[in-house]
Protein backbone atom coordinates (compact mmCIF):
# COMPACT_ATOMS: atom_id res chain seq x y z
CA UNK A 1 101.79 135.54 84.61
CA UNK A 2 100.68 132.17 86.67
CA UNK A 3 104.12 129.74 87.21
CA UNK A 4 103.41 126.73 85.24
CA UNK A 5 104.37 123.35 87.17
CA UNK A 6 107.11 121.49 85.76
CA UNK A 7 106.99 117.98 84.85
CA UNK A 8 109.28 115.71 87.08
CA UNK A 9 109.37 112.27 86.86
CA UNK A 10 108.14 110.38 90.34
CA UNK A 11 111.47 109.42 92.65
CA UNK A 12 111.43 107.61 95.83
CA UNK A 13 112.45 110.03 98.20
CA UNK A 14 115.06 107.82 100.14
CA UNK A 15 116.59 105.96 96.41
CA UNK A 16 116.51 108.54 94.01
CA UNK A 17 114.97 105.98 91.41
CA UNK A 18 112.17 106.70 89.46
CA UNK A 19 108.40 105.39 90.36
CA UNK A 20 105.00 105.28 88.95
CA UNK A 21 102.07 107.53 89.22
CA UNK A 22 99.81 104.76 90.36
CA UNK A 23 98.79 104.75 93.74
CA UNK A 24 97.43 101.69 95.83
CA UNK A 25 95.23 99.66 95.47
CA UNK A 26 96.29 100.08 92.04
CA UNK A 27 98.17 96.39 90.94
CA UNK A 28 100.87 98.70 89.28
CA UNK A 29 101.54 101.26 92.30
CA UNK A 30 105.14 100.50 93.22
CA UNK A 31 105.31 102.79 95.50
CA UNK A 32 103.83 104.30 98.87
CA UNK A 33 103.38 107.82 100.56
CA UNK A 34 104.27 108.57 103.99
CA UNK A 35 100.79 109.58 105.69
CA UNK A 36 101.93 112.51 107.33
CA UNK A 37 102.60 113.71 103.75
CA UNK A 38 99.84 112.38 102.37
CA UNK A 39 97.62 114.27 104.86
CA UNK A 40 99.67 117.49 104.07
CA UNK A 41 100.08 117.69 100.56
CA UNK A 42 97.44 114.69 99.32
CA UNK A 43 98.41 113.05 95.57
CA UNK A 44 100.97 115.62 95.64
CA UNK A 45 103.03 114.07 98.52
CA UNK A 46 106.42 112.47 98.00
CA UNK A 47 106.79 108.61 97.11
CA UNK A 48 108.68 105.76 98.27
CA UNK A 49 109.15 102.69 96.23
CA UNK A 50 108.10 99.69 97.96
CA UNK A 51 111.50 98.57 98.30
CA UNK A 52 113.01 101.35 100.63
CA UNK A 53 109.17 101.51 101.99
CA UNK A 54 110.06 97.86 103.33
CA UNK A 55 113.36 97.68 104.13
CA UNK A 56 114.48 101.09 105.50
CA UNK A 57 111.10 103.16 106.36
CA UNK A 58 107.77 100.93 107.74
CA UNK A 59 110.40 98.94 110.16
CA UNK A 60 110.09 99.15 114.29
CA UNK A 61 112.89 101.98 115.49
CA UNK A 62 112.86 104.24 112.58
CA UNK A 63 111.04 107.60 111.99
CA UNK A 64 107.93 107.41 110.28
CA UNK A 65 108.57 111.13 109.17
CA UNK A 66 107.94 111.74 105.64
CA UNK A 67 111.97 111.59 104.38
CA UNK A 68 111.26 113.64 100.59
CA UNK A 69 110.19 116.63 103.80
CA UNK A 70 113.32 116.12 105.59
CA UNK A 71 115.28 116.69 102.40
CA UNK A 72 113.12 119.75 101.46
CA UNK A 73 112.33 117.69 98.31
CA UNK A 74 110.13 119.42 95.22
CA UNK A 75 106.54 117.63 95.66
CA UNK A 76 105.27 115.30 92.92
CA UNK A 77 103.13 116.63 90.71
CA UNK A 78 100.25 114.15 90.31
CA UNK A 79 99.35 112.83 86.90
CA UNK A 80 96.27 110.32 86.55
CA UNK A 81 97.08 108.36 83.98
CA UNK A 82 94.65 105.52 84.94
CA UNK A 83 90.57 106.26 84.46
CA UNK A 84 89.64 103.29 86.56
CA UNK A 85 91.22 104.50 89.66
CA UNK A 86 90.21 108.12 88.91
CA UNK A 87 88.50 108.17 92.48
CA UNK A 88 89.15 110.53 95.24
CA UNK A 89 91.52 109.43 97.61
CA UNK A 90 90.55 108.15 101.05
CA UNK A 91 91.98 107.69 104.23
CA UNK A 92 91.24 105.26 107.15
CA UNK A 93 93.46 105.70 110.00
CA UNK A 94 93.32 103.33 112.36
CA UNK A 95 94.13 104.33 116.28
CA UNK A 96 93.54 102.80 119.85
């Protein structure tokens, strides 16, 4: 018998609120993923809202460490609700 996935609601892994499945450059994304995450688990990988993403993670001094992996947090289980950004996901990193 295969383990069926849960449902959970999207939460910022540093607030504990609740955010969207829409990822950027989506106009409703409100939140971001960590890429170390994002490289490890893809659409799966714990969110920030753009909040905490601005004022307490993507600022000089602090760890850049995904914090939902710190915590052990469950991953989010990706839901496309949106056909127009039904694409692949793609990353550019950018390096010296």
């Amino acid at each position: 018998m295969r383990n069926k996935k849960t449902f959970v609601e999207p939460q910022c892994c540093i607030c504990m609120n609740n955010v969207n499945y829409e990822l950027p450059p989506n106009p409703l994304s409100n939140s971001f993923q960590p890429l170390n995450c994002l490289k490890k688990h893809g659409l799966n990988s714990h969110r920030i809202c753009s909040n905490c993403w601005f004022s307490k993670f993507a600022i000089e001094g602090v760890s850049h460490i995904c914090p939902g992996c710190i915590k052990n947090m469950p991953l989010t289980i990706y839901k496309n609700t949106n056909t127009k950004y039904n694409k692949p996901i793609e990353i550019i990193e950018i390096s010296d």
